[in-house]
C-alpha atoms as a PDB file:
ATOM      1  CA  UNK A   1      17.048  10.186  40.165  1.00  0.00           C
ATOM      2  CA  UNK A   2      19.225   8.739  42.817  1.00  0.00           C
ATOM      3  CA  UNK A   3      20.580   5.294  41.739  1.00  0.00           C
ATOM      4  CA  UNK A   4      19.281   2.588  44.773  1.00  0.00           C
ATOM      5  CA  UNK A   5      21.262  -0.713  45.415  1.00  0.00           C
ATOM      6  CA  UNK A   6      19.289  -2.854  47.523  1.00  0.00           C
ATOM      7  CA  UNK A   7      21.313  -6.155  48.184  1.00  0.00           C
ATOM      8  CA  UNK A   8      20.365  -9.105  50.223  1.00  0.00           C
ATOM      9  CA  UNK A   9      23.143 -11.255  51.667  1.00  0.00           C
ATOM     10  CA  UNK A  10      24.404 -13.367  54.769  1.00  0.00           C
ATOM     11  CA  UNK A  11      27.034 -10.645  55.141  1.00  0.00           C
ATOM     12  CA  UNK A  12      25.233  -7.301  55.238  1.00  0.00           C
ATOM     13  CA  UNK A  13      28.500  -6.026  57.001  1.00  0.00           C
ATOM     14  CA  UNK A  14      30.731  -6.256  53.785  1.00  0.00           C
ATOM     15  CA  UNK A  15      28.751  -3.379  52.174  1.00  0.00           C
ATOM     16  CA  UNK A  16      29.642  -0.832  51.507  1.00  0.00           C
ATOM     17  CA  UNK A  17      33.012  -1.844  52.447  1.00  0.00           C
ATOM     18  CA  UNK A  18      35.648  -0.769  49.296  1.00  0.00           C
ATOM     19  CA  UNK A  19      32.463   1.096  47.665  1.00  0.00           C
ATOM     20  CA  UNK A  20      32.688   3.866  50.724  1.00  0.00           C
ATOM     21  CA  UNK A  21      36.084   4.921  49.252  1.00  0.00           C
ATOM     22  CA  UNK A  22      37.634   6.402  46.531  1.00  0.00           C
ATOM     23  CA  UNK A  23      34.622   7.643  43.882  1.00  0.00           C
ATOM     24  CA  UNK A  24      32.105   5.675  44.705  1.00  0.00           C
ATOM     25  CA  UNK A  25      32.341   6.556  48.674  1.00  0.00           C
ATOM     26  CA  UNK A  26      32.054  10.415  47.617  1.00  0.00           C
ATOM     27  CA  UNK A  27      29.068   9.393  45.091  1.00  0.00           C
ATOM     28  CA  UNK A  28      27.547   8.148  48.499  1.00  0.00           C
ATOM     29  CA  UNK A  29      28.221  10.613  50.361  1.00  0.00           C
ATOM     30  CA  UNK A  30      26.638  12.951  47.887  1.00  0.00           C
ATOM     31  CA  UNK A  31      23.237  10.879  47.149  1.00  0.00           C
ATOM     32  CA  UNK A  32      24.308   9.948  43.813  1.00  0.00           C
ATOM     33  CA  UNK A  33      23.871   6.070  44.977  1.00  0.00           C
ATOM     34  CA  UNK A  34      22.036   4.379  47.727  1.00  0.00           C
ATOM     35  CA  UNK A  35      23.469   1.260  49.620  1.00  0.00           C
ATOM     36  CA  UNK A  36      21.059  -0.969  51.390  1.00  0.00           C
ATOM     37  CA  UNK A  37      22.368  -4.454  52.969  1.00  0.00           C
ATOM     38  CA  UNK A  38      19.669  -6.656  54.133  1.00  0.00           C
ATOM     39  CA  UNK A  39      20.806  -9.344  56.327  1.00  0.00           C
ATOM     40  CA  UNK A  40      18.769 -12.838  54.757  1.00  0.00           C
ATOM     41  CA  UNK A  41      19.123 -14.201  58.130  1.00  0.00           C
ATOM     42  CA  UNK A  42      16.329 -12.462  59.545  1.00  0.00           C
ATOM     43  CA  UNK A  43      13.830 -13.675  57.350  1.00  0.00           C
ATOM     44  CA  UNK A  44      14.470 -17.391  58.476  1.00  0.00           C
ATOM     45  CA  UNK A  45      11.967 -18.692  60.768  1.00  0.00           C
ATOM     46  CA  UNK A  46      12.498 -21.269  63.933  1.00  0.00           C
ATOM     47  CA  UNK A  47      15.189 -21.556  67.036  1.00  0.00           C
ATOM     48  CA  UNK A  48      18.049 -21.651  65.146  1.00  0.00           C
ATOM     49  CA  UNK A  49      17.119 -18.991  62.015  1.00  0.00           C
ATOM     50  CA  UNK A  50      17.957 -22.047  59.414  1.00  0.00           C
ATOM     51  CA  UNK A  51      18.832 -20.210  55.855  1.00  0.00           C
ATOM     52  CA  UNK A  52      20.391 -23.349  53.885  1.00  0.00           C
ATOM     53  CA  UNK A  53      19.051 -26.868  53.776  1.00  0.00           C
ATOM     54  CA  UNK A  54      20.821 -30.206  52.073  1.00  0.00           C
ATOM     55  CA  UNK A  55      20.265 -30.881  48.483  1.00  0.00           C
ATOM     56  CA  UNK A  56      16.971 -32.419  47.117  1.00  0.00           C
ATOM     57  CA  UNK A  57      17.935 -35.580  45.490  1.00  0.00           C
ATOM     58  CA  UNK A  58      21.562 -35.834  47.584  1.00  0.00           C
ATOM     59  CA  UNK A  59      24.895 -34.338  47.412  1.00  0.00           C
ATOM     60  CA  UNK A  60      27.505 -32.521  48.819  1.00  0.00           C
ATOM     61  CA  UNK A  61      26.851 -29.101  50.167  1.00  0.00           C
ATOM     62  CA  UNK A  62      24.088 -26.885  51.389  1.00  0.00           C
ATOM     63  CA  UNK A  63      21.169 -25.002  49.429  1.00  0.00           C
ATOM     64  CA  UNK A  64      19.931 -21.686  50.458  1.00  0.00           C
ATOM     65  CA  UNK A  65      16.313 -21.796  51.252  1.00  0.00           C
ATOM     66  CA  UNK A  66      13.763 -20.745  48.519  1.00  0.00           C
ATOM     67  CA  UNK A  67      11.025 -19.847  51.490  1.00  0.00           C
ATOM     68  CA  UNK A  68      13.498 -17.689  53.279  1.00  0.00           C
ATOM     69  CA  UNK A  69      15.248 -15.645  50.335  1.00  0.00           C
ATOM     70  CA  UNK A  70      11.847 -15.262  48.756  1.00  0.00           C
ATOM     71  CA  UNK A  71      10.488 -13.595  52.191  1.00  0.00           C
ATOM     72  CA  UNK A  72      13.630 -11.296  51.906  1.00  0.00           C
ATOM     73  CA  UNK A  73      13.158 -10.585  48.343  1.00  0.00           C
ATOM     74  CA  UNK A  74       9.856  -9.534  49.038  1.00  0.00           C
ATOM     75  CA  UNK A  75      10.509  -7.325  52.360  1.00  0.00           C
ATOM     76  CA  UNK A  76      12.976  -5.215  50.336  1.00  0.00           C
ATOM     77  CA  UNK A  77      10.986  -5.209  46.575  1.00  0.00           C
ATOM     78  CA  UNK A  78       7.706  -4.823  48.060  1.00  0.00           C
ATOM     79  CA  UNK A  79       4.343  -4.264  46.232  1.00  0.00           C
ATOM     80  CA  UNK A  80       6.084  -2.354  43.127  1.00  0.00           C
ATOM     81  CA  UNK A  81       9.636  -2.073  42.414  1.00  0.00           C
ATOM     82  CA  UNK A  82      10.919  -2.263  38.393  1.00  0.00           C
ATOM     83  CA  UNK A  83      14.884  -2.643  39.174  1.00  0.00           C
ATOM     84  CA  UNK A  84      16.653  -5.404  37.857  1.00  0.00           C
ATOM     85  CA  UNK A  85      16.799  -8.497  40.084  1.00  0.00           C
ATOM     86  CA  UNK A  86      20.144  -9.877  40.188  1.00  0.00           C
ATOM     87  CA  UNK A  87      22.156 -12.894  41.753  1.00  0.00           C
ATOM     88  CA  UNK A  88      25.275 -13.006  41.490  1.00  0.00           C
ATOM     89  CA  UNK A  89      26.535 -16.376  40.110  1.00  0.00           C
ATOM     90  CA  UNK A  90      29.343 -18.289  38.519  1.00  0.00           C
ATOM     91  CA  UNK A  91      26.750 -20.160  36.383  1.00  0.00           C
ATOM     92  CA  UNK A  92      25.266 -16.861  35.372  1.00  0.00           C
ATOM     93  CA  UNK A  93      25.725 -14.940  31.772  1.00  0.00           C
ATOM     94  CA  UNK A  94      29.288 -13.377  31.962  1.00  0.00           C
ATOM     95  CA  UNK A  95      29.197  -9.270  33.077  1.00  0.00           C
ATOM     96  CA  UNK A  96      30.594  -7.075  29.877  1.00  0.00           C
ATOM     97  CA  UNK A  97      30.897  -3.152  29.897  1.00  0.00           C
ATOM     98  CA  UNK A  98      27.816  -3.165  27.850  1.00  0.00           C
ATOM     99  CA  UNK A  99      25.776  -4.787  30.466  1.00  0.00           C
ATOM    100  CA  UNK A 100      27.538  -2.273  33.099  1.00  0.00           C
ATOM    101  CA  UNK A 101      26.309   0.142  31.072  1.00  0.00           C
ATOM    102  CA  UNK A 102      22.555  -0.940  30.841  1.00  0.00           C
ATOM    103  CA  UNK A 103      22.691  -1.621  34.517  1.00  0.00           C
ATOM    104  CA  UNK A 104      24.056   2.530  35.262  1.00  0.00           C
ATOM    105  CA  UNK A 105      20.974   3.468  33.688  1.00  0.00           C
ATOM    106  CA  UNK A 106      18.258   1.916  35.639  1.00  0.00           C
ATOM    107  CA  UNK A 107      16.874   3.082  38.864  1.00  0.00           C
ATOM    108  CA  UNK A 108      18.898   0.635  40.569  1.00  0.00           C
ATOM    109  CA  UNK A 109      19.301  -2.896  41.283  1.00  0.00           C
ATOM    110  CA  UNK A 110      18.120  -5.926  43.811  1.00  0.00           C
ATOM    111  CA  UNK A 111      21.162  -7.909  44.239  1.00  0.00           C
ATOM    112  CA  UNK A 112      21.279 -11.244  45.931  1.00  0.00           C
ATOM    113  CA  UNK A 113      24.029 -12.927  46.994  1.00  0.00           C
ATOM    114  CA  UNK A 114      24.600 -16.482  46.335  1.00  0.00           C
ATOM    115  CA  UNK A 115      26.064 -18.582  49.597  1.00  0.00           C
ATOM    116  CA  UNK A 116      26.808 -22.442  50.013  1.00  0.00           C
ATOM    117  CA  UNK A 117      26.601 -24.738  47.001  1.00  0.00           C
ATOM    118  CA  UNK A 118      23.334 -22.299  44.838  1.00  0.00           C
ATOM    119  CA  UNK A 119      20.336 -21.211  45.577  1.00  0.00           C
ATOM    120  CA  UNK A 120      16.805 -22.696  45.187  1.00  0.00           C
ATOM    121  CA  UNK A 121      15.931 -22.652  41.804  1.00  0.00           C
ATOM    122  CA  UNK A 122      12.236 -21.832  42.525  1.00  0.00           C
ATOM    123  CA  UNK A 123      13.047 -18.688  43.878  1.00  0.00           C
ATOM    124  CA  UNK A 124      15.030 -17.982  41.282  1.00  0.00           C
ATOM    125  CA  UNK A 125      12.378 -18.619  38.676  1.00  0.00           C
ATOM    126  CA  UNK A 126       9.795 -17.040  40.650  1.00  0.00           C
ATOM    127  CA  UNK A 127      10.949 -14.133  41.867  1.00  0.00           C
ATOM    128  CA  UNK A 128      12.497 -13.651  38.723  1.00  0.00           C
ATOM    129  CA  UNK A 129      16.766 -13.097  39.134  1.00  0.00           C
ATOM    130  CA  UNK A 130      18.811 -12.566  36.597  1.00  0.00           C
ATOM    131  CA  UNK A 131      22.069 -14.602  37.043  1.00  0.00           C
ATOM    132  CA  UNK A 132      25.206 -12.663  36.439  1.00  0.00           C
ATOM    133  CA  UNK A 133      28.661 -13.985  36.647  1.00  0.00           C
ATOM    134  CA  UNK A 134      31.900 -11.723  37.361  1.00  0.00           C
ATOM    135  CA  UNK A 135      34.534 -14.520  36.080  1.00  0.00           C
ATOM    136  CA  UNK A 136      35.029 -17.838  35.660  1.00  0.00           C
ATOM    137  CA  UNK A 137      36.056 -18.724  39.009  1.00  0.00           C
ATOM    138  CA  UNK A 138      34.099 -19.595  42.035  1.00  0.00           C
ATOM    139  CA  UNK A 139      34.231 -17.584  45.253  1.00  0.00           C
ATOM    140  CA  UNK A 140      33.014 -17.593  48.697  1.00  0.00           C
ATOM    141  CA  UNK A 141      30.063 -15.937  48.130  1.00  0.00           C
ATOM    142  CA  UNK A 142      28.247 -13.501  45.902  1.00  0.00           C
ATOM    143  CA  UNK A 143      29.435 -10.270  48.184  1.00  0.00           C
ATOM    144  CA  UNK A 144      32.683  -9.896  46.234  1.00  0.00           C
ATOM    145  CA  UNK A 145      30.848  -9.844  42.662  1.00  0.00           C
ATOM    146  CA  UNK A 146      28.107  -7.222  43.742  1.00  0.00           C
ATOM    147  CA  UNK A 147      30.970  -4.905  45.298  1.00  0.00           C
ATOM    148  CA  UNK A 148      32.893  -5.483  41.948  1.00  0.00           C
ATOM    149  CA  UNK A 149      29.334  -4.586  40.177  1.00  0.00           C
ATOM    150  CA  UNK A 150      28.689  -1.778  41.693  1.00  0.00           C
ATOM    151  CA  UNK A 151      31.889  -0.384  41.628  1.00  0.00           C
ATOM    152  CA  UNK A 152      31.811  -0.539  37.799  1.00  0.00           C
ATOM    153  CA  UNK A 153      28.451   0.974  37.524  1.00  0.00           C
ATOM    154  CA  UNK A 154      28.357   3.600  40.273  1.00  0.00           C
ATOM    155  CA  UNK A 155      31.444   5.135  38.268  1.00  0.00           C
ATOM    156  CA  UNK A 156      29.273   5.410  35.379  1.00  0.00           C
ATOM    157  CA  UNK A 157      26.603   7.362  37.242  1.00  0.00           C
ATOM    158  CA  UNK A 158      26.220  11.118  36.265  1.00  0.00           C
ATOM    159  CA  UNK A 159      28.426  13.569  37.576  1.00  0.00           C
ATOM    160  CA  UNK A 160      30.583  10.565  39.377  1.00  0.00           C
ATOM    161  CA  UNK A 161      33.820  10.956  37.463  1.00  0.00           C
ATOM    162  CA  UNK A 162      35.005  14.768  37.248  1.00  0.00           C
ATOM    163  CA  UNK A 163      35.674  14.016  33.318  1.00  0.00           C
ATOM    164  CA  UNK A 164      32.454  11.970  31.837  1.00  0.00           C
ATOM    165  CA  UNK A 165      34.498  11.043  28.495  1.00  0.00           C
ATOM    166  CA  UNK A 166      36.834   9.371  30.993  1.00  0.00           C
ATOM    167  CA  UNK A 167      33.911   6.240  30.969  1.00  0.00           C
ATOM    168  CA  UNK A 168      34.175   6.419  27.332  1.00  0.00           C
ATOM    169  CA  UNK A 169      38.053   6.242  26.094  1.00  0.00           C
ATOM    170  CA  UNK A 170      38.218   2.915  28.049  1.00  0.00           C
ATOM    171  CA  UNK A 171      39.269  -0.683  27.777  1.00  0.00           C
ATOM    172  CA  UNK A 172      36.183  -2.432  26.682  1.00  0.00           C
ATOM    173  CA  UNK A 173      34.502   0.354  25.353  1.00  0.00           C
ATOM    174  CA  UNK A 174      33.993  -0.223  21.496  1.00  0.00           C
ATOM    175  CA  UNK A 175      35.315  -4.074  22.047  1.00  0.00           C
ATOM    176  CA  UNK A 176      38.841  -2.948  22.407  1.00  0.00           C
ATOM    177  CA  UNK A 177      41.368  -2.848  25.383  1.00  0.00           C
ATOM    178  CA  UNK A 178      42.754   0.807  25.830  1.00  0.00           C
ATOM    179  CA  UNK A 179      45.739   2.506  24.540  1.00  0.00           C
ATOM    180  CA  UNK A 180      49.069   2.805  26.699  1.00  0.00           C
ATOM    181  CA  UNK A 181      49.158   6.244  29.091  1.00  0.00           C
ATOM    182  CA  UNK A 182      52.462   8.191  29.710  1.00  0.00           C
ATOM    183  CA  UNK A 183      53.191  11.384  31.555  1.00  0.00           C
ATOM    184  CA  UNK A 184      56.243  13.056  32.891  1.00  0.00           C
ATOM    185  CA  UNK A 185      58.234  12.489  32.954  1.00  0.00           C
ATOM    186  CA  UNK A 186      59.358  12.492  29.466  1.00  0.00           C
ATOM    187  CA  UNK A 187      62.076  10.451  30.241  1.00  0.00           C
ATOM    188  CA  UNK A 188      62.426   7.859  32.978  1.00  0.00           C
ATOM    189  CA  UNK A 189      64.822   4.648  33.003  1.00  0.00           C
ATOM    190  CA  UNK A 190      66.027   5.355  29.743  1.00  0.00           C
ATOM    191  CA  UNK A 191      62.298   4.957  28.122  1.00  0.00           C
ATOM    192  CA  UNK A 192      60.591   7.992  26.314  1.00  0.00           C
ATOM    193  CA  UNK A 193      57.523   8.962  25.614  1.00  0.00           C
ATOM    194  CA  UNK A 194      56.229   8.436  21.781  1.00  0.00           C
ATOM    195  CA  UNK A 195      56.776  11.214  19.988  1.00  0.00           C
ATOM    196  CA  UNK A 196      53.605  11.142  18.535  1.00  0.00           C
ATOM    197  CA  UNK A 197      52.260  12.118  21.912  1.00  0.00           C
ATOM    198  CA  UNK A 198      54.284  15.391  22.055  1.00  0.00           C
ATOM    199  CA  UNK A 199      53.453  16.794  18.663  1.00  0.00           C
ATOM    200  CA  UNK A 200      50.316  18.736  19.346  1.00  0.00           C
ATOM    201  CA  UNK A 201      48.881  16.939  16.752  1.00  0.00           C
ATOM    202  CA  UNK A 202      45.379  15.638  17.496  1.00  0.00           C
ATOM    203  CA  UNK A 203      44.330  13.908  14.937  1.00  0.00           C
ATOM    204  CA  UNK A 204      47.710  11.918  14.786  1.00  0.00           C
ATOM    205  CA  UNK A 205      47.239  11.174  18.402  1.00  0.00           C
ATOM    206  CA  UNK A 206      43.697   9.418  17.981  1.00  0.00           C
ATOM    207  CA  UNK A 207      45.060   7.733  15.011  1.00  0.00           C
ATOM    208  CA  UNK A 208      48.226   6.497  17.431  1.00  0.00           C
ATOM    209  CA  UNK A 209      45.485   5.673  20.111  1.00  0.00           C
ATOM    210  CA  UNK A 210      42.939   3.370  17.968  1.00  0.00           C
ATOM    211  CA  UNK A 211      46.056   1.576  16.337  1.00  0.00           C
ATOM    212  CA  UNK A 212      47.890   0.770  19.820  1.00  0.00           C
ATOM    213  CA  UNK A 213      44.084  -0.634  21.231  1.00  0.00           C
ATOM    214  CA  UNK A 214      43.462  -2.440  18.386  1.00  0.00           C
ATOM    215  CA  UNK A 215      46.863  -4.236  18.171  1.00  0.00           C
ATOM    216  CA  UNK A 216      46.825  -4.303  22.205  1.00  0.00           C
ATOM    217  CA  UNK A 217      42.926  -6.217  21.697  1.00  0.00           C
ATOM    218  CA  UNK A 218      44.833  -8.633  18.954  1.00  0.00           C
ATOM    219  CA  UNK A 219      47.324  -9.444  21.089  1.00  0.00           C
ATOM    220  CA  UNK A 220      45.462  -9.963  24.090  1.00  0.00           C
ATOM    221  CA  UNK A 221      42.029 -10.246  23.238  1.00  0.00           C
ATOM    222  CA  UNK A 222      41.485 -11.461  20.060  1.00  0.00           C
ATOM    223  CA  UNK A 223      37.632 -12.439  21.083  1.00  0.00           C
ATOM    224  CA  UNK A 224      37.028  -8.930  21.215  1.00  0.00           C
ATOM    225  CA  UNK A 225      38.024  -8.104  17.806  1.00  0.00           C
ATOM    226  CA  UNK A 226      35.411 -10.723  16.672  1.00  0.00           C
ATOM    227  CA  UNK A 227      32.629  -8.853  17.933  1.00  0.00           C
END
């Protein structure tokens, strides 16, 4: 089952933009993924194709119009369509690796993206979106967070990464950051690799691993140890 990303924005030009490259450009070149842009805009309805509107009750800033994003959530949903309906928000519940995870494993993903000060909150309710949030910052718009999504879960995808345990001795995986990496060579500005590594021994080498990521996590990220 090909995984299908179907994302609605103001921008349809930004996609697939950095996700064309690296893995996730070969993933799309291969049919692992789909990338469809929708541009909201032509959903709008009058001379000038109005997508925003001022707030109800007053305030600074625009509002993206529930009548128009609903029209364009319908167009690309249709009739039937069970993937996850997304938009991405800074008020939304923050992304984690687990949630990456659960996303990599459905049959794909509606993603809006937020513009101006939000989004109607009827269309939100009613067409049911899940609000997701990539960091707590705000930024332009939501194009940046769904190419940030999708460039954590197309990775995940099968057959995407030429090693699949490479998705699974990773920082956030388990709650903890990962381990430091070396190579060669085994000596460079005076610095050498630990020795640990260069014993052969595996089991002394997981051991080494876990205790670096866990002190690494305390250090760092003592939230995660919590969990």
């Amino acid at each position: 089952m090909t995984f299908r990303a179907s994302i609605l924005s103001l921008y349809p030009d930004m996609f697939p933009g950095p996700l064309g490259h690296s893995l996730a450009g070969r993933a799309l070149e291969q049919g692992k993924w789909v990338c469809e842009a929708t541009q909201i805009r032509d959903f709008a309805t009058g001379k000038h194709k109005n997508v925003d509107d001022t707030p109800a009750g007053g305030g600074a800033g625009m509002v993206l119009r529930a009548d128009v994003l609903g029209r364009a959530i319908d167009h690309v949903t249709g009739i039937v369509d069970n993937r996850p309906r997304l938009l991405m928000s800074p008020r939304g519940k923050p992304l984690t690796q687990e949630q990456v995870r659960l996303f990599s494993a459905a049959p794909g993903l509606v993603i809006v993206c937020g513009r101006f000060e939000g989004v109607d909150q009827r269309v939100i309710d009613g067409r049911q979106l899940e609000e997701v949030s990539i960091g707590d910052y705000i930024l332009s718009g939501g194009e940046v967070a769904a190419i940030t999504l999708l460039d954590a879960i197309v990775r995940l995808l099968p057959g995407v990464m030429g090693n699949d345990a490479s998705g699974v001795y990773e920082s956030f995986e388990d709650n903890l950051l990962e381990h430091p990496h070396y190579t060669k060579p085994a000596e460079w500005d005076g610095r050498t690799i630990p020795e640990v590594l260069k014993s052969g021994n595996h089991k002394k080498v997981d051991e080494w691993r876990r205790e670096q990521a866990v002190e690494l996590t305390r250090a760092r990220r003592p939230d995660l140890l919590d969990k």
